[in-house]
C-alpha atoms as a PDB file:
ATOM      1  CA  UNK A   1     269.773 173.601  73.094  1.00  0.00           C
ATOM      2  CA  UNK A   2     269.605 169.947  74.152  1.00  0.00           C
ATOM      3  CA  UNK A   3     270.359 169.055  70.653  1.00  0.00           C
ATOM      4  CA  UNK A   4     273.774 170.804  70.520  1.00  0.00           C
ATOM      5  CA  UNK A   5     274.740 169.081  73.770  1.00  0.00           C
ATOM      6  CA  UNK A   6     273.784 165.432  72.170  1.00  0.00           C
ATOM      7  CA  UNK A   7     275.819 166.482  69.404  1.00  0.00           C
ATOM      8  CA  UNK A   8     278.984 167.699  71.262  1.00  0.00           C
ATOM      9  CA  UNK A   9     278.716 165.060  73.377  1.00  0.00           C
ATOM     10  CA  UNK A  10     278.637 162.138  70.080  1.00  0.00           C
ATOM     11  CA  UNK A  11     281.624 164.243  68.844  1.00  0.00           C
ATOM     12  CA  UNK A  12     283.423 163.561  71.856  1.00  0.00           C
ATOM     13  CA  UNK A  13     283.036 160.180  72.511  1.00  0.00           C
ATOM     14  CA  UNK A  14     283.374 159.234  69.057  1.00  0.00           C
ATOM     15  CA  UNK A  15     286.665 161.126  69.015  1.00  0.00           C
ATOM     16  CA  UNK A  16     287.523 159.130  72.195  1.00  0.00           C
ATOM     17  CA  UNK A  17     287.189 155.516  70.524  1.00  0.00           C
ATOM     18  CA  UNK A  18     289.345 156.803  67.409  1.00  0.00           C
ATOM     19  CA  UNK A  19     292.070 157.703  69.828  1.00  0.00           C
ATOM     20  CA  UNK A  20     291.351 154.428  71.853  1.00  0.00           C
ATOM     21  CA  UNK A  21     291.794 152.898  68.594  1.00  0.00           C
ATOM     22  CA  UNK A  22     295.467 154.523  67.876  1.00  0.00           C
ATOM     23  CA  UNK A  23     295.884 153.758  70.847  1.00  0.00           C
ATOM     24  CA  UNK A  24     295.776 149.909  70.222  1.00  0.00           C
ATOM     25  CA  UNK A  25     297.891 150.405  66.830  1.00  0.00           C
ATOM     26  CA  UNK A  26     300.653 152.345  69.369  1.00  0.00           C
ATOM     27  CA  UNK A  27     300.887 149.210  71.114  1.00  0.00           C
ATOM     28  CA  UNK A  28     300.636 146.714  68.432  1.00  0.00           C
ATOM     29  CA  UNK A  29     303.436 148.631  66.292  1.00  0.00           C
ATOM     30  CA  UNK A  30     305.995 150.218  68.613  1.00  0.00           C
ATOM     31  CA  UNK A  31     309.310 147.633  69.438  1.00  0.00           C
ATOM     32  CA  UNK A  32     309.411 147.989  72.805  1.00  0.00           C
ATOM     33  CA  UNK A  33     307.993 148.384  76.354  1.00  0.00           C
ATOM     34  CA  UNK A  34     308.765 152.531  77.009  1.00  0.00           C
ATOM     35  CA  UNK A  35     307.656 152.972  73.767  1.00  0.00           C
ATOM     36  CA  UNK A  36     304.443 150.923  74.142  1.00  0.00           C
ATOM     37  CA  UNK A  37     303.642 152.292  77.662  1.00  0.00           C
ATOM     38  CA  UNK A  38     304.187 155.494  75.670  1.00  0.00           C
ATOM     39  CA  UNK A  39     300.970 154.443  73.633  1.00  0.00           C
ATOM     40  CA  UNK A  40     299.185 153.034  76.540  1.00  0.00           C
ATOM     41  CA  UNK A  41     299.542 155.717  78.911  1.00  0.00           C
ATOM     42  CA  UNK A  42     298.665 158.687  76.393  1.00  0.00           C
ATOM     43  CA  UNK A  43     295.994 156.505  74.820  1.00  0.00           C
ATOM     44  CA  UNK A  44     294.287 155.357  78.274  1.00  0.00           C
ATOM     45  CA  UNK A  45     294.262 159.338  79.274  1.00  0.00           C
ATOM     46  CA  UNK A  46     292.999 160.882  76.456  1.00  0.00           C
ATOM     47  CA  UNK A  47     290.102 157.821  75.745  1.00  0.00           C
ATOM     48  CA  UNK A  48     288.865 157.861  79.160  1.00  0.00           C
ATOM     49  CA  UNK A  49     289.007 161.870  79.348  1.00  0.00           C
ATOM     50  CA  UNK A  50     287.137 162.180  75.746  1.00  0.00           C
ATOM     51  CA  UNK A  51     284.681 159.434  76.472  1.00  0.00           C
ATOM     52  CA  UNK A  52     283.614 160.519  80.016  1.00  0.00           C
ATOM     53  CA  UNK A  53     283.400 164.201  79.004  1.00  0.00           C
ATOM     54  CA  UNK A  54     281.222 163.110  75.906  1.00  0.00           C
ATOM     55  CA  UNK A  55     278.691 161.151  78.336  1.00  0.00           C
ATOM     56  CA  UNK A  56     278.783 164.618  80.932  1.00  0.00           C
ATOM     57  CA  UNK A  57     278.090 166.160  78.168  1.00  0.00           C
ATOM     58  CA  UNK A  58     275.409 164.115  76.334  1.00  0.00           C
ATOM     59  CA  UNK A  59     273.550 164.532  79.809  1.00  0.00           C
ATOM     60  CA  UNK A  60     273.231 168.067  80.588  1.00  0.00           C
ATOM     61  CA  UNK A  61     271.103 167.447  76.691  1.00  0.00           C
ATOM     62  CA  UNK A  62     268.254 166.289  79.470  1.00  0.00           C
ATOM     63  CA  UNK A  63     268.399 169.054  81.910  1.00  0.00           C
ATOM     64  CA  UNK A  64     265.518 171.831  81.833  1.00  0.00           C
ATOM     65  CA  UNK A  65     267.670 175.087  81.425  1.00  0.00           C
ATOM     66  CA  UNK A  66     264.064 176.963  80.511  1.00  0.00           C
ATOM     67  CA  UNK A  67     262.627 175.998  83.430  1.00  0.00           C
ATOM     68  CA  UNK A  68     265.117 175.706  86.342  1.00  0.00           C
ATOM     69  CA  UNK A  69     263.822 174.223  89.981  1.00  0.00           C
ATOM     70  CA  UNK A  70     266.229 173.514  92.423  1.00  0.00           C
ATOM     71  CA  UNK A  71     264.513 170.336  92.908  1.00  0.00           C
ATOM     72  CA  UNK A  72     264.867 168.752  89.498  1.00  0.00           C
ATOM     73  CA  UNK A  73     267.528 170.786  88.199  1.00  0.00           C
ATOM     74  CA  UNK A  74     270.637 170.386  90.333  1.00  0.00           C
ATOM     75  CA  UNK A  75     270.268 166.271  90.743  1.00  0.00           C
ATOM     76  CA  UNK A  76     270.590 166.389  86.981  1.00  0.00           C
ATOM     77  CA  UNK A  77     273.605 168.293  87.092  1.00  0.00           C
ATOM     78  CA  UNK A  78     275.313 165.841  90.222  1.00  0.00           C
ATOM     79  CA  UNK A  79     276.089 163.225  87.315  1.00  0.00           C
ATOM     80  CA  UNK A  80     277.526 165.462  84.989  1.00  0.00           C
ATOM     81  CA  UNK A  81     279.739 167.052  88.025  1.00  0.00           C
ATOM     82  CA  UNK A  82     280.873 163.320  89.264  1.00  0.00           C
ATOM     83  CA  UNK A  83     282.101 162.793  85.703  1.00  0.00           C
ATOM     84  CA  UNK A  84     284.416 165.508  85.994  1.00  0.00           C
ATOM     85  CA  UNK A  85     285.308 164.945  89.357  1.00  0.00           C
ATOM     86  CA  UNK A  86     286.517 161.292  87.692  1.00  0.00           C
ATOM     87  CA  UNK A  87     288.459 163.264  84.808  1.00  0.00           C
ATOM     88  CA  UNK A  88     290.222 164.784  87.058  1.00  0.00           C
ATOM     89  CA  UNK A  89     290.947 162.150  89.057  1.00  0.00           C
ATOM     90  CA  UNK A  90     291.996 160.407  85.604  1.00  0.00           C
ATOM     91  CA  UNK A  91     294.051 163.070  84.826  1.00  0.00           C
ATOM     92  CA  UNK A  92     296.201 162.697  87.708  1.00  0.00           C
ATOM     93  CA  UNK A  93     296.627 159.054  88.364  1.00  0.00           C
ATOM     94  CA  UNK A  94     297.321 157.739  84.504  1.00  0.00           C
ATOM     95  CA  UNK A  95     300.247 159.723  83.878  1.00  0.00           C
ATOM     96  CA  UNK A  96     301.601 159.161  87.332  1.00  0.00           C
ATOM     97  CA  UNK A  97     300.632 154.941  86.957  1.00  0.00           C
ATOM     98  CA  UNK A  98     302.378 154.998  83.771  1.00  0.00           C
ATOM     99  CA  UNK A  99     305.594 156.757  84.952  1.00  0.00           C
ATOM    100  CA  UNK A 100     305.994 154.186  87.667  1.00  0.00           C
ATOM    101  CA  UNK A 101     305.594 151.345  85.573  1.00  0.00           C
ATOM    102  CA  UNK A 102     307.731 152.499  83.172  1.00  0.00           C
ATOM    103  CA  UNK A 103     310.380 153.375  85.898  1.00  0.00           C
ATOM    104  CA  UNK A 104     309.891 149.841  87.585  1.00  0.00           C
ATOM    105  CA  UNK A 105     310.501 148.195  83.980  1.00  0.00           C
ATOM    106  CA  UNK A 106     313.818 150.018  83.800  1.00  0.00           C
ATOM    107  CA  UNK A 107     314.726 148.916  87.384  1.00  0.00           C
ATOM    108  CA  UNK A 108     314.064 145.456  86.403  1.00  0.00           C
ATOM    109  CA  UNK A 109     316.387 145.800  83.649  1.00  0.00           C
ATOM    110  CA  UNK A 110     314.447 146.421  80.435  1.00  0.00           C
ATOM    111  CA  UNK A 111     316.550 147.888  78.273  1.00  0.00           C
ATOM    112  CA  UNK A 112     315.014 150.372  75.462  1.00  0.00           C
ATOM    113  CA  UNK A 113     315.751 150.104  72.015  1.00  0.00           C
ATOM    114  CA  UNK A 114     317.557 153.140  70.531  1.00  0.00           C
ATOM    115  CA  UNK A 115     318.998 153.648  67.018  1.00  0.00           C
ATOM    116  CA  UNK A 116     322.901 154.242  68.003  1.00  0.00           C
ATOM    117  CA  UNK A 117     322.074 150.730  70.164  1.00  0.00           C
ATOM    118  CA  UNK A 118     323.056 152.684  73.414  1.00  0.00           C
ATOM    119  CA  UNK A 119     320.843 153.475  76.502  1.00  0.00           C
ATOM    120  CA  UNK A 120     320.452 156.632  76.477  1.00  0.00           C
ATOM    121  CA  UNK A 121     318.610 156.299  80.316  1.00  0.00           C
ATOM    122  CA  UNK A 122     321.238 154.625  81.819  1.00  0.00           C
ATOM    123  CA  UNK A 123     323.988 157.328  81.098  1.00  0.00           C
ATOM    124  CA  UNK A 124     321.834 160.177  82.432  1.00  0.00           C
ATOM    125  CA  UNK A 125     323.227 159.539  86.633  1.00  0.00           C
ATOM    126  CA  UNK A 126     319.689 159.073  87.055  1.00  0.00           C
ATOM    127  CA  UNK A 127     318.899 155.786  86.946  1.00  0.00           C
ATOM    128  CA  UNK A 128     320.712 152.698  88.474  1.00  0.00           C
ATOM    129  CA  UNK A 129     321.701 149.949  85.920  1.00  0.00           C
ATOM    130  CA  UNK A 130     320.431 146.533  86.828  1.00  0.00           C
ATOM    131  CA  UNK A 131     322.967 145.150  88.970  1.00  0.00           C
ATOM    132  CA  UNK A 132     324.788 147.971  90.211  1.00  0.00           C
ATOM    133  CA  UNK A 133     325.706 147.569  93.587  1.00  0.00           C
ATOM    134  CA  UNK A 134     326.925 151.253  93.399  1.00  0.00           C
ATOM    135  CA  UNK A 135     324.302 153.142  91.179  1.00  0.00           C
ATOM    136  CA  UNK A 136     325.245 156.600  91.656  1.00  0.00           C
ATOM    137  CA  UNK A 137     328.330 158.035  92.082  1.00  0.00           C
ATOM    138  CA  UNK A 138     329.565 160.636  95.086  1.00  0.00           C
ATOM    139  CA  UNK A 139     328.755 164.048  94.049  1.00  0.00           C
ATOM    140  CA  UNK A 140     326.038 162.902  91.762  1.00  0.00           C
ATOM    141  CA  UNK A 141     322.549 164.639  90.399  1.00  0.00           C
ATOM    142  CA  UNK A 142     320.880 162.892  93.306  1.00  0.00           C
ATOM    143  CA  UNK A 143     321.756 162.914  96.590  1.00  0.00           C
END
């Protein structure tokens, strides 16, 4: 049994560091920042989820599930529980880091590159454009 959680657990991080690594060609080959956060942010989640589960995994390999003492047993499985405690905690900060970054880049001005060369954020009534003293209008989406 151990042996099927060792391999599950190499299958998982191993999976994690080829994501990590398209990760790195997102942000290499995409032209600009949304679309490179894009990369980041997706990248960084999935990575750190696939990694940490692999190594939660790989550990319950060393716990005694013939033999099972409440005294050895459950401090092996504390580790494995803390590393999903920090997927989950992963899984709710990343996206929400990456959204506000993103949104304080447009704030700032970045403009993203589309292929009609319009901003297609800008004429949602969402967002203000850099420099508008007046960013939404009376009656708007957001009040």
């Amino acid at each position: 049994m151990s042996f099927v959680f060792t391999i599950i657990g190499a299958i998982l991080v191993v999976l994690g560091l080829v994501f990590f690594i398209g990760a790195a060609f997102g942000l290499l080959r995409f032209p600009d920042f949304y679309t490179r956060m894009h990369a980041a942010g997706k990248g960084d989640t999935l990575c750190s989820l696939l990694i940490v589960l692999g190594v939660a995994v790989g550990l319950l390999a060393e716990v005694d599930w013939t033999h099972f003492d409440w005294h050895h047993t459950v401090p092996q499985l504390l580790v494995p529980l803390k590393l999903l405690a920090i997927c989950v905690f992963i899984m709710v900060s990343s996206p929400a880091s990456t959204h506000a970054l993103m949104d304080a880049g447009f704030d700032d001005g970045i403009e993203p590159v589309t292929a009609e060369g319009g901003n297609a954020l800008a004429d949602d009534g969402f967002h203000a454009v850099a420099g508008d003293p007046e960013p939404y209008e009376e009656g708007s989406k957001i009040e």
